[in-house]
PDB file of N, CA and C in Angstrom:
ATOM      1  N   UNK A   1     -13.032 -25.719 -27.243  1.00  0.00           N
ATOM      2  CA  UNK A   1     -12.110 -24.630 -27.536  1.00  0.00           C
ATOM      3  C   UNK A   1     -12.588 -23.363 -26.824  1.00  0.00           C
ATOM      4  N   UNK A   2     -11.780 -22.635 -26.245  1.00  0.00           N
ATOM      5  CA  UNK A   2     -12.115 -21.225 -25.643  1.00  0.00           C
ATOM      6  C   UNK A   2     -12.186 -20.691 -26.939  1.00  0.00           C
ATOM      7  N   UNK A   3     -12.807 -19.223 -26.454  1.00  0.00           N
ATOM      8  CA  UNK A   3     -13.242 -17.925 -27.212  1.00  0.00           C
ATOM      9  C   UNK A   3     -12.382 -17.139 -26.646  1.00  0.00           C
ATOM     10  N   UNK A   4     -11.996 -16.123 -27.467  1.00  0.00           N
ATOM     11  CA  UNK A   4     -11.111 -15.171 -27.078  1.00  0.00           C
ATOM     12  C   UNK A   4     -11.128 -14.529 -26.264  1.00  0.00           C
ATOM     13  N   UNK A   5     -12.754 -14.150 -25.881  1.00  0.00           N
ATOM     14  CA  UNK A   5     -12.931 -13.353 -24.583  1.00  0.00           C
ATOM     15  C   UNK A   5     -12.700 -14.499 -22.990  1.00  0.00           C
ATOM     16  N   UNK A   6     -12.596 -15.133 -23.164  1.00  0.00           N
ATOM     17  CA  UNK A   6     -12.444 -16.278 -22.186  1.00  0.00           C
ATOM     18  C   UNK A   6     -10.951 -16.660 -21.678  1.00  0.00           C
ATOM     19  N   UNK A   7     -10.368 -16.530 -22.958  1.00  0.00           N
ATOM     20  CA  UNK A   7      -8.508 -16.276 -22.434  1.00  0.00           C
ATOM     21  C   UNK A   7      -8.683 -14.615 -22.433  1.00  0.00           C
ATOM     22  N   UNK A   8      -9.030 -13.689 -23.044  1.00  0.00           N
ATOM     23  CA  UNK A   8      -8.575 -12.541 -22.336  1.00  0.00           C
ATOM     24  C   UNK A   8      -8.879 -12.397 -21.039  1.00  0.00           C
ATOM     25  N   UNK A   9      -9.996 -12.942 -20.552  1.00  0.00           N
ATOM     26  CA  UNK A   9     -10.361 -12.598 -18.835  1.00  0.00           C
ATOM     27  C   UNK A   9      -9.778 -13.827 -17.984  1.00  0.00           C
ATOM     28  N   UNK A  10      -9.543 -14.471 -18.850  1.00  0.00           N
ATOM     29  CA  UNK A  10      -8.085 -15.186 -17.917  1.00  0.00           C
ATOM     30  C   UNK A  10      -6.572 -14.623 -17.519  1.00  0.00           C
ATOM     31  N   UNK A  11      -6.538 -13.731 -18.479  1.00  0.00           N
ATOM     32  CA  UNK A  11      -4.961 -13.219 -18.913  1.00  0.00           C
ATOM     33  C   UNK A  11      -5.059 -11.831 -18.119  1.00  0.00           C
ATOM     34  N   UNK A  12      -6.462 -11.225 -17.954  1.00  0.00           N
ATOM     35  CA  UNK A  12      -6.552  -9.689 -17.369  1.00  0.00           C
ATOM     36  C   UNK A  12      -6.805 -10.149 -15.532  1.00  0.00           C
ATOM     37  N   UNK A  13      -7.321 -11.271 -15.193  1.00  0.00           N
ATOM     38  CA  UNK A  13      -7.080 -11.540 -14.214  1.00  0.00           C
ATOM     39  C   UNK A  13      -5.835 -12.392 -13.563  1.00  0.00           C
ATOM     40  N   UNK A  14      -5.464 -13.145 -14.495  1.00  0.00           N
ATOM     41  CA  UNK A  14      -3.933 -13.411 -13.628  1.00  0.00           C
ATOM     42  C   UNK A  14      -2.938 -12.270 -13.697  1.00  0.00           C
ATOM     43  N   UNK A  15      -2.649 -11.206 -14.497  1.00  0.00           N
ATOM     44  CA  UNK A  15      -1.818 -10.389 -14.601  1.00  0.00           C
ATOM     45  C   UNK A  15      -2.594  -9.184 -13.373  1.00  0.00           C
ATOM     46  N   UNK A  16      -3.894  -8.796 -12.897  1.00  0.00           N
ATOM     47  CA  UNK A  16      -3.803  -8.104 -12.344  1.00  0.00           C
ATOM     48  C   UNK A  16      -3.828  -9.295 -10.541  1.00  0.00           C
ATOM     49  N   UNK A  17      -3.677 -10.205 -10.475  1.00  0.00           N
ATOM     50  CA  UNK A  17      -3.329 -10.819  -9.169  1.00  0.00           C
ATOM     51  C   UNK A  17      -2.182 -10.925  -9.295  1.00  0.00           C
ATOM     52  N   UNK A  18      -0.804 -10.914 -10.135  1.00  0.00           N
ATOM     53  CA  UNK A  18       0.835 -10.741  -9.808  1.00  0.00           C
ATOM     54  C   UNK A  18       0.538  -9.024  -9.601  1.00  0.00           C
ATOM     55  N   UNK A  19      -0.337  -8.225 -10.173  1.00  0.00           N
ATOM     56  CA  UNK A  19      -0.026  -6.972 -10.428  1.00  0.00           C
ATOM     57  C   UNK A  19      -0.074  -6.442  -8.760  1.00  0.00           C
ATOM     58  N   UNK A  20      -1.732  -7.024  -7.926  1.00  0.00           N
ATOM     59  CA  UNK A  20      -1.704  -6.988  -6.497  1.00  0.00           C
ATOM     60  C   UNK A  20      -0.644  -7.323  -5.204  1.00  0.00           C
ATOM     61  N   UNK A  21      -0.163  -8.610  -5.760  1.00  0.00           N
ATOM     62  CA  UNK A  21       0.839  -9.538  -5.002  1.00  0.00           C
ATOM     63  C   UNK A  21       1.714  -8.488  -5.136  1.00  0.00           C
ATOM     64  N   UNK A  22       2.248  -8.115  -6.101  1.00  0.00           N
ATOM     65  CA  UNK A  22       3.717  -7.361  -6.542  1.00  0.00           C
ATOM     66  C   UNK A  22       3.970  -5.572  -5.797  1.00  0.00           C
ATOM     67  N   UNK A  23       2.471  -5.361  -5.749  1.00  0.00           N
ATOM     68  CA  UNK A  23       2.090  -3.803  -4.780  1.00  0.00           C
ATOM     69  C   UNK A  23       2.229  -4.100  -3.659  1.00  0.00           C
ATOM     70  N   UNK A  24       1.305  -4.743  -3.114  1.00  0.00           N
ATOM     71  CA  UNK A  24       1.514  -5.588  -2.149  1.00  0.00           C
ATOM     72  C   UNK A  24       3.142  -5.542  -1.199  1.00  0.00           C
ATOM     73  N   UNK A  25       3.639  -6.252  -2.135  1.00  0.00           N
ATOM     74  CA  UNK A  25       5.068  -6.694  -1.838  1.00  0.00           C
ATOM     75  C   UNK A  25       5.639  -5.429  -1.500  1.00  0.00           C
ATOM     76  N   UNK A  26       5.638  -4.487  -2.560  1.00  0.00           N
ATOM     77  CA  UNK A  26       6.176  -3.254  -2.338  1.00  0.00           C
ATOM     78  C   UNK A  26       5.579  -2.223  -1.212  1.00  0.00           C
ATOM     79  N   UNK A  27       5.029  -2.211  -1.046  1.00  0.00           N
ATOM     80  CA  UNK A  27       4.346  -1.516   0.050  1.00  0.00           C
ATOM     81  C   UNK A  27       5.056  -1.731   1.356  1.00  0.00           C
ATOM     82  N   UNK A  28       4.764  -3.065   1.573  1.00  0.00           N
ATOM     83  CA  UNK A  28       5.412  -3.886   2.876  1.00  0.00           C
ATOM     84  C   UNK A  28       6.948  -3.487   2.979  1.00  0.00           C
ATOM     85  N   UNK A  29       7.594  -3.763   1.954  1.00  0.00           N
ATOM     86  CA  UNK A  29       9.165  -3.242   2.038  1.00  0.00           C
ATOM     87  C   UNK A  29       9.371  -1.820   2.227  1.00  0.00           C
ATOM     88  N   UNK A  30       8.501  -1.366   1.395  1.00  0.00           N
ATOM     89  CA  UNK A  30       8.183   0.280   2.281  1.00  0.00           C
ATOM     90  C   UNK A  30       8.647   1.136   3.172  1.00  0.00           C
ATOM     91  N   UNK A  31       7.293   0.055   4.415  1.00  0.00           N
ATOM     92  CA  UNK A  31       7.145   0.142   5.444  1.00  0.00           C
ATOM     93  C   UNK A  31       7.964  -0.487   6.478  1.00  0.00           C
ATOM     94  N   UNK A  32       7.995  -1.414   5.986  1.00  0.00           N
ATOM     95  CA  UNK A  32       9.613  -2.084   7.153  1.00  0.00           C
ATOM     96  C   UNK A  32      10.883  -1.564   6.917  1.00  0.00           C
ATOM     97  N   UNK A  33      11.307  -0.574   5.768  1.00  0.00           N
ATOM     98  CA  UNK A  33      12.630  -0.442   5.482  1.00  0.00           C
ATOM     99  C   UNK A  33      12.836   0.345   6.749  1.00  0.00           C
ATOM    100  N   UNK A  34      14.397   0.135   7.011  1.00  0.00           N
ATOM    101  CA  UNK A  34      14.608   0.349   8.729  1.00  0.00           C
ATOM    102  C   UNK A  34      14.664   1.847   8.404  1.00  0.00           C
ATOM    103  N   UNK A  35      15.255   2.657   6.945  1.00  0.00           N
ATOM    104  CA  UNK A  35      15.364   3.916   7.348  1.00  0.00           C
ATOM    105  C   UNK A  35      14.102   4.441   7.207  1.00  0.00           C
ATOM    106  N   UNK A  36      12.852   4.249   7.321  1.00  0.00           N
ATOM    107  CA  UNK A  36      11.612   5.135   7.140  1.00  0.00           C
ATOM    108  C   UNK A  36      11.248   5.010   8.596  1.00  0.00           C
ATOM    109  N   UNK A  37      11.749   4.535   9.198  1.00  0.00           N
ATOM    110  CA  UNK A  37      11.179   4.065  10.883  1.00  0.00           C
ATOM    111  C   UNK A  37      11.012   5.764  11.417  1.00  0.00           C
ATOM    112  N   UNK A  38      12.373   6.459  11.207  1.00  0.00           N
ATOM    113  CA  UNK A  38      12.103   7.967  12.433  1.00  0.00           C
ATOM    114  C   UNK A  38      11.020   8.503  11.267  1.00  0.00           C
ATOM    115  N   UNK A  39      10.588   8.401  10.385  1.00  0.00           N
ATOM    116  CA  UNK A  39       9.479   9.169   9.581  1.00  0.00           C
ATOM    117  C   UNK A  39       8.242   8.509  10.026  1.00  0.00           C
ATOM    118  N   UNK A  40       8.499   7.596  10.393  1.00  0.00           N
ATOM    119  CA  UNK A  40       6.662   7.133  10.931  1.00  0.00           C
ATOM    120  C   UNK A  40       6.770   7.198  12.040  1.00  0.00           C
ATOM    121  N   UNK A  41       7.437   6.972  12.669  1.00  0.00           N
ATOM    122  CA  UNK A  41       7.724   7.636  14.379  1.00  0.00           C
ATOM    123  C   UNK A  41       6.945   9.100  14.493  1.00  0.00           C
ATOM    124  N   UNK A  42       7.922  10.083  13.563  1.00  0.00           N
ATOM    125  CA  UNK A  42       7.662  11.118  13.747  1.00  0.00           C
ATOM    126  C   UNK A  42       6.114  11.453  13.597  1.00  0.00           C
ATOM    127  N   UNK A  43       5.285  11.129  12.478  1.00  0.00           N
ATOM    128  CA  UNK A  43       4.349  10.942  11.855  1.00  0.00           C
ATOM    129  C   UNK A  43       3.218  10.761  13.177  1.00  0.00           C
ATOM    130  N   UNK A  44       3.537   9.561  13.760  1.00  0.00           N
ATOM    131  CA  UNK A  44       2.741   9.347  14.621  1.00  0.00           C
ATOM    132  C   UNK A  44       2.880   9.968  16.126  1.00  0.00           C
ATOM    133  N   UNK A  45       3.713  10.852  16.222  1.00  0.00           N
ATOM    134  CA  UNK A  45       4.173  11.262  17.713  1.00  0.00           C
ATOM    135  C   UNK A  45       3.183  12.914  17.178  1.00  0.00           C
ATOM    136  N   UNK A  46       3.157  12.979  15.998  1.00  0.00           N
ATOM    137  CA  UNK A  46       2.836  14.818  15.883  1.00  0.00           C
ATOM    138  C   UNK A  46       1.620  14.739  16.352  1.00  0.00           C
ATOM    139  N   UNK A  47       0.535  14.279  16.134  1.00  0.00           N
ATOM    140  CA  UNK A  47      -0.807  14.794  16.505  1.00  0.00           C
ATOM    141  C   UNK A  47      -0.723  14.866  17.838  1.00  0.00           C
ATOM    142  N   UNK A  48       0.075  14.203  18.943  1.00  0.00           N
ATOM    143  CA  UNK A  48       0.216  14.607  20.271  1.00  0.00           C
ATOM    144  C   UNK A  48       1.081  15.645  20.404  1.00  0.00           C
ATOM    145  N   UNK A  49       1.792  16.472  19.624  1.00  0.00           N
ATOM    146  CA  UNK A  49       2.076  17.815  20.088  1.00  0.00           C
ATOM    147  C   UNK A  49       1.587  18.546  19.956  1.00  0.00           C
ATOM    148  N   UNK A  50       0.855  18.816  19.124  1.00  0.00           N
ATOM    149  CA  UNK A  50      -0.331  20.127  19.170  1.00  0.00           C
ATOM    150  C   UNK A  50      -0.664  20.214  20.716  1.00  0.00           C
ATOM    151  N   UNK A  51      -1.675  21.781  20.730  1.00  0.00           N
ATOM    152  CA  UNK A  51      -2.374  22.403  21.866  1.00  0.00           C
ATOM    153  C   UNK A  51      -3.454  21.266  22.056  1.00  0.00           C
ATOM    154  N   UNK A  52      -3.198  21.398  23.650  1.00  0.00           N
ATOM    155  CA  UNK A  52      -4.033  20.670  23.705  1.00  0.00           C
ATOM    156  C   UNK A  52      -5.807  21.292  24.470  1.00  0.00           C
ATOM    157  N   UNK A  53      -6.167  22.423  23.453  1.00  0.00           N
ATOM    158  CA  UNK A  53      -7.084  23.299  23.713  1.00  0.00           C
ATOM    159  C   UNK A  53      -8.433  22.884  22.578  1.00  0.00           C
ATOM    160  N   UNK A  54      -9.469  22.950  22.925  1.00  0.00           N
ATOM    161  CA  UNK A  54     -10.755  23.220  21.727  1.00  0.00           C
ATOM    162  C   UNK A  54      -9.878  24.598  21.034  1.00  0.00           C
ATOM    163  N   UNK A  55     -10.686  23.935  19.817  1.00  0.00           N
ATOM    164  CA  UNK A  55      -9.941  25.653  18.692  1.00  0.00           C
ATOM    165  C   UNK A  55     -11.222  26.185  18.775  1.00  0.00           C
ATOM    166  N   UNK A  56     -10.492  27.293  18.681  1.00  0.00           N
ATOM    167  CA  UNK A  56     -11.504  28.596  19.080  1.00  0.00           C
ATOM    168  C   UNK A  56     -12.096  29.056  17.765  1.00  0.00           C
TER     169      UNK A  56
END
């Protein structure tokens, strides 16, 4: 027979691996959704507009 602490650290680790998978998931949709594309475009085009001088 298990002990209680033995199904709880069964139950706190499968719920936080759907909890990963499920961030995970979301993240990715995120990032591929087609309308965030000109925001990471943009995102990544800015540090090449700055001066392109040492700051004084």
């Amino acid at each position: 027979m298990d002990s209680p602490h033995d199904t709880l650290v069964l139950v706190s680790k499968t719920f936080g691996l759907f909890y990963l998978i499920a961030l995970s998931v979301a993240v990715l949709v995120y990032v591929y959704w087609p309308s965030n594309r000109r925001k990471f475009d943009r995102a990544a085009q800015a540090i090449l507009q700055g001066e392109d001088k040492p700051w004084r």
